[in-house]
N, C-alpha and C. Protein backbone atom coordinates (compact mmCIF):
# COMPACT_ATOMS: atom_id res chain seq x y z
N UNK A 1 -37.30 -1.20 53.44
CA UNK A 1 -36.36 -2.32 53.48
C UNK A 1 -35.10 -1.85 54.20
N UNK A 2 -34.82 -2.55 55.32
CA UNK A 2 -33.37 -2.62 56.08
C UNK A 2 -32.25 -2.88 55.41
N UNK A 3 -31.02 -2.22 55.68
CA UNK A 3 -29.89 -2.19 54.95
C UNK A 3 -29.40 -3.98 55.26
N UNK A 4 -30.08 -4.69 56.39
CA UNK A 4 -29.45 -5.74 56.47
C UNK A 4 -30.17 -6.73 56.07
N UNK A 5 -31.57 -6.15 55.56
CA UNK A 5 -31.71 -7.49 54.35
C UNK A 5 -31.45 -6.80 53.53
N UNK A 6 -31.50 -6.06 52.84
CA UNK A 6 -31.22 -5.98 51.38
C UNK A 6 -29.78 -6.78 51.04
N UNK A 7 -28.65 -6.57 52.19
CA UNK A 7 -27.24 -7.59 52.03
C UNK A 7 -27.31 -8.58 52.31
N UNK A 8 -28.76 -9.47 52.89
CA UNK A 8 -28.92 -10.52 53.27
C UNK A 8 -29.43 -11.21 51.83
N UNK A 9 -30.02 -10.41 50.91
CA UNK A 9 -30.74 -10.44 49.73
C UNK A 9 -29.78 -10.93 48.63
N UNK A 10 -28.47 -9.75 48.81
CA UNK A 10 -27.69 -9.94 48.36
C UNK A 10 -26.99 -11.10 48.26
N UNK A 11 -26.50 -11.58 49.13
CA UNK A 11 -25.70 -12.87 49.51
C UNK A 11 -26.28 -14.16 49.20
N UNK A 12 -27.50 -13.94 49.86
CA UNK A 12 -28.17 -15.03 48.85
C UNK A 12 -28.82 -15.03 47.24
N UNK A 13 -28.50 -14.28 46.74
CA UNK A 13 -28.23 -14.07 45.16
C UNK A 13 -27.41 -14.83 44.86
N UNK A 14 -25.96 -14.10 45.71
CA UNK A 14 -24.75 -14.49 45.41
C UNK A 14 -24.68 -16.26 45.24
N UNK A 15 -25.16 -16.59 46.59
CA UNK A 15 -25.25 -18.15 47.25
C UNK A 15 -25.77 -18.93 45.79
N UNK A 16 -26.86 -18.20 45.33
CA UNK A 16 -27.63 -18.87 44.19
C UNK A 16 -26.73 -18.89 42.81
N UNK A 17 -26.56 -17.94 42.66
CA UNK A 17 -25.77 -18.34 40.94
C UNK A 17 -24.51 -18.68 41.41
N UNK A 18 -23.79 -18.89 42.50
CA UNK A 18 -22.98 -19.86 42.64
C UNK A 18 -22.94 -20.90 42.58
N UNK A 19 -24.34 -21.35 43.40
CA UNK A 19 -25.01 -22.68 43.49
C UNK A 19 -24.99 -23.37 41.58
N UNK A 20 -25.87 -22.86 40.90
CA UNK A 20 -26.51 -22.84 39.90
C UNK A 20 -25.23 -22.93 38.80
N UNK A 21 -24.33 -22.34 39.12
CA UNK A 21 -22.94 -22.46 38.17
C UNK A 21 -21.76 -23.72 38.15
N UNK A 22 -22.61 -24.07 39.71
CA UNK A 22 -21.24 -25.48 39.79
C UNK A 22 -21.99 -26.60 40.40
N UNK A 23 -22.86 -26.67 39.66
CA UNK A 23 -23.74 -28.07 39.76
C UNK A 23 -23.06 -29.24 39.23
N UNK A 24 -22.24 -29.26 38.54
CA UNK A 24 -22.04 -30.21 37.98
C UNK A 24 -21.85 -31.46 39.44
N UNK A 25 -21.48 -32.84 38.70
CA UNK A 25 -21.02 -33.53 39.97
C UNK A 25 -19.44 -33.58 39.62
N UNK A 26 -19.03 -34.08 40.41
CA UNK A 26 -17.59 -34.52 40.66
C UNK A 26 -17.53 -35.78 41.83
N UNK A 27 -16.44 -36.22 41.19
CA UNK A 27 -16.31 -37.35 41.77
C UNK A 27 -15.22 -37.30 42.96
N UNK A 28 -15.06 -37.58 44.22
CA UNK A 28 -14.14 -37.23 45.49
C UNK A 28 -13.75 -39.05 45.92
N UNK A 29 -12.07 -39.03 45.88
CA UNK A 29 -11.38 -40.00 46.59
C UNK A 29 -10.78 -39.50 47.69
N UNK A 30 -11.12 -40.48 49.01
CA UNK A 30 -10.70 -39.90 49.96
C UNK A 30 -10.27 -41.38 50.63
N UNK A 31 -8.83 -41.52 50.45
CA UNK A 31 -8.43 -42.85 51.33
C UNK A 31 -9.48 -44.03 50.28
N UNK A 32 -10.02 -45.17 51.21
CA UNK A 32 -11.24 -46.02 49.97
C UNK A 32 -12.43 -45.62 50.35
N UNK A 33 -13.09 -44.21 50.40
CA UNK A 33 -14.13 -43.80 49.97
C UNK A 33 -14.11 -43.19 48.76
N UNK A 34 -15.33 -43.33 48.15
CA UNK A 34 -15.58 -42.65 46.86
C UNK A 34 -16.62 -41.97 46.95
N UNK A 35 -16.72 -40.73 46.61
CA UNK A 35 -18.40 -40.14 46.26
C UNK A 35 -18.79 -39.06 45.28
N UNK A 36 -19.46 -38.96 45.04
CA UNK A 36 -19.98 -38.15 43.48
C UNK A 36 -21.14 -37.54 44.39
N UNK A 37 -20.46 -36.19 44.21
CA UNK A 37 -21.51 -35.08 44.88
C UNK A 37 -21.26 -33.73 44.06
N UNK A 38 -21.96 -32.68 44.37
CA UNK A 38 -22.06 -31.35 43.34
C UNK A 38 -20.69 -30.68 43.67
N UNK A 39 -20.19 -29.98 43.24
CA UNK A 39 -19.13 -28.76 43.52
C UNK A 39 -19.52 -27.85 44.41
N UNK A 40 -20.56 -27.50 43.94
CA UNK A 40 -20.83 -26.26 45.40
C UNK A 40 -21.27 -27.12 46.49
N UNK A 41 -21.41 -28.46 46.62
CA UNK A 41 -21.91 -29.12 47.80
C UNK A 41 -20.12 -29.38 48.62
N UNK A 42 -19.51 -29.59 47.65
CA UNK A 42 -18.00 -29.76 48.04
C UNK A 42 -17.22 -28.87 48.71
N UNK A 43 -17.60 -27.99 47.84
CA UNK A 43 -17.09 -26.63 48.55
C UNK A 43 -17.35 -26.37 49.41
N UNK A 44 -18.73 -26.30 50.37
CA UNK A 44 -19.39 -25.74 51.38
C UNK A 44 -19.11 -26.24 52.01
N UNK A 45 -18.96 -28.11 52.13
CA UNK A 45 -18.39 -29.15 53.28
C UNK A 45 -17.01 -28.43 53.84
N UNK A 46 -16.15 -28.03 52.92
CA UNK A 46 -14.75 -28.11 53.44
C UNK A 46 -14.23 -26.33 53.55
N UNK A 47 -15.35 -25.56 53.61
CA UNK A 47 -15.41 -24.29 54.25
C UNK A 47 -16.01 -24.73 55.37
N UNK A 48 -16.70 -25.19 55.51
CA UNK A 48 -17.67 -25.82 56.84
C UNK A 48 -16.42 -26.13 58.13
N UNK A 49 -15.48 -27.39 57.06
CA UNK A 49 -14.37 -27.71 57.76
C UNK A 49 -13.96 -27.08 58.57
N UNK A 50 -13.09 -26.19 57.57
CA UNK A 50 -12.37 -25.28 58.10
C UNK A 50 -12.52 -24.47 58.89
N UNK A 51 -13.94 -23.91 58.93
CA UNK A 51 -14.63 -22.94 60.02
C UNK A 51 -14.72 -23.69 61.19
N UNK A 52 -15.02 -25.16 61.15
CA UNK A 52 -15.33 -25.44 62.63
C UNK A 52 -13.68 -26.52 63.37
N UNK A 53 -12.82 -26.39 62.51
CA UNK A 53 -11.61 -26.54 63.02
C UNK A 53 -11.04 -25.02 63.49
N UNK A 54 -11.12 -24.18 62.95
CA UNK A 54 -10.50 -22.47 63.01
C UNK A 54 -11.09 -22.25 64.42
N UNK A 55 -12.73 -22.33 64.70
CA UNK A 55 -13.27 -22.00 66.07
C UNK A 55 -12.48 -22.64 67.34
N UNK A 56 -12.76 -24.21 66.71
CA UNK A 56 -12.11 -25.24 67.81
C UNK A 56 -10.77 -24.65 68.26
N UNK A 57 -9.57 -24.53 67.36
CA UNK A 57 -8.75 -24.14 67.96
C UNK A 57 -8.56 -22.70 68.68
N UNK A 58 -9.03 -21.63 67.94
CA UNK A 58 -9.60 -20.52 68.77
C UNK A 58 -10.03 -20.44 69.98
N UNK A 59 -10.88 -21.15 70.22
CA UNK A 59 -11.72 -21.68 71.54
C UNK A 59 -10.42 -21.97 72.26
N UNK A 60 -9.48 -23.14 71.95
CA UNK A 60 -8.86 -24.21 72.67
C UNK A 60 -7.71 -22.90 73.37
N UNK A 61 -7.58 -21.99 72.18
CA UNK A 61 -6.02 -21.03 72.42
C UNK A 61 -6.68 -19.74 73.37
N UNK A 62 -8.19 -19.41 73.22
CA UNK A 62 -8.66 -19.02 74.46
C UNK A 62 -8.36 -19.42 75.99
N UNK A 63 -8.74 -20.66 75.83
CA UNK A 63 -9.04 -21.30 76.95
C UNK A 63 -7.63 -20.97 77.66
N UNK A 64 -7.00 -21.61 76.84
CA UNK A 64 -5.37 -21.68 77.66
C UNK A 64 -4.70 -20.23 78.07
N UNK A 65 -4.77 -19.21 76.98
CA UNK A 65 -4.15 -18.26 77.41
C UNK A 65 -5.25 -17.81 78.86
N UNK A 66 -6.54 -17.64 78.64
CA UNK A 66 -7.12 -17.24 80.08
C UNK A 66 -6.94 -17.99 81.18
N UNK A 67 -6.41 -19.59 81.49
CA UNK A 67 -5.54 -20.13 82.49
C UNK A 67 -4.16 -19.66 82.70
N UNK A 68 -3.90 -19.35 81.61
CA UNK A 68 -2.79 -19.05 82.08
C UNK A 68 -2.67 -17.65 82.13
N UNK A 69 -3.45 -16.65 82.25
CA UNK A 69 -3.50 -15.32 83.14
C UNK A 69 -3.83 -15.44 84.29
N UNK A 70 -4.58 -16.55 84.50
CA UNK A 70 -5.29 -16.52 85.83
C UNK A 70 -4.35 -17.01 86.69
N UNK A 71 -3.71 -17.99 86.30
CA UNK A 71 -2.33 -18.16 87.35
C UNK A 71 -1.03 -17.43 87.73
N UNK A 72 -1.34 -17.19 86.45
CA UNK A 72 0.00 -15.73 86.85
C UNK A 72 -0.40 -14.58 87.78
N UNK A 73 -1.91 -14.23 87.86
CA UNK A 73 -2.39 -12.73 88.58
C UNK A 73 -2.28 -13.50 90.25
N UNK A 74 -2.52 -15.00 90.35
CA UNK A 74 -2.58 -15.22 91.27
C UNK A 74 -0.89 -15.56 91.78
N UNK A 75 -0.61 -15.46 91.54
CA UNK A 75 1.28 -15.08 91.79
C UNK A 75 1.56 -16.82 92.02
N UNK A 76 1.10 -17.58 91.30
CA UNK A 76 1.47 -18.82 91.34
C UNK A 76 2.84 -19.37 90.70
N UNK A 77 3.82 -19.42 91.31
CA UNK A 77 5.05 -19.76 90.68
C UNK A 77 4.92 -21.53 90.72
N UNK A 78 5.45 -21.85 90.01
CA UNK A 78 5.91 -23.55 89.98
C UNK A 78 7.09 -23.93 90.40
N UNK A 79 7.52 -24.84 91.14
CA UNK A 79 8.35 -24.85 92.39
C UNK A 79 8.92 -26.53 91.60
């Protein structure tokens, strides 16, 4: 067995009695939606969130700083 399943093994242990501990439902108001979904289903949505807002802007603050090296190496002044 590879050291990277056995931590793959791991994690999804972890994933599981997390899962298994916050089943309950809960109820979510958001503006006039309502919905009754699990806790660990809640949780995961708005890590989800956050991960794919964190990339987006990552990406976005990429993008820009590598335009804006590229104009500067090219000795582009703004007039």
């Amino acid at each position: 067995m590879s050291a990277r399943f056995g931590i793959s093994v791991f994690f999804a242990c972890l994933a599981a009695v997390f899962i298994v501990q916050n089943a309950a439902a809960v109820d979510v108001h958001f503006l006039i939606w309502r919905a009754s979904l699990s806790l660990s289903l809640l949780i995961f949505f708005i890590v989800l969130f956050g991960f794919v807002i964190g990339w987006i802007s990552h990406s976005l603050l990429s993008y820009r700083k590598s335009n804006d090296d590229a104009s500067s190496s090219l000795g582009g002044s703004s007039l």
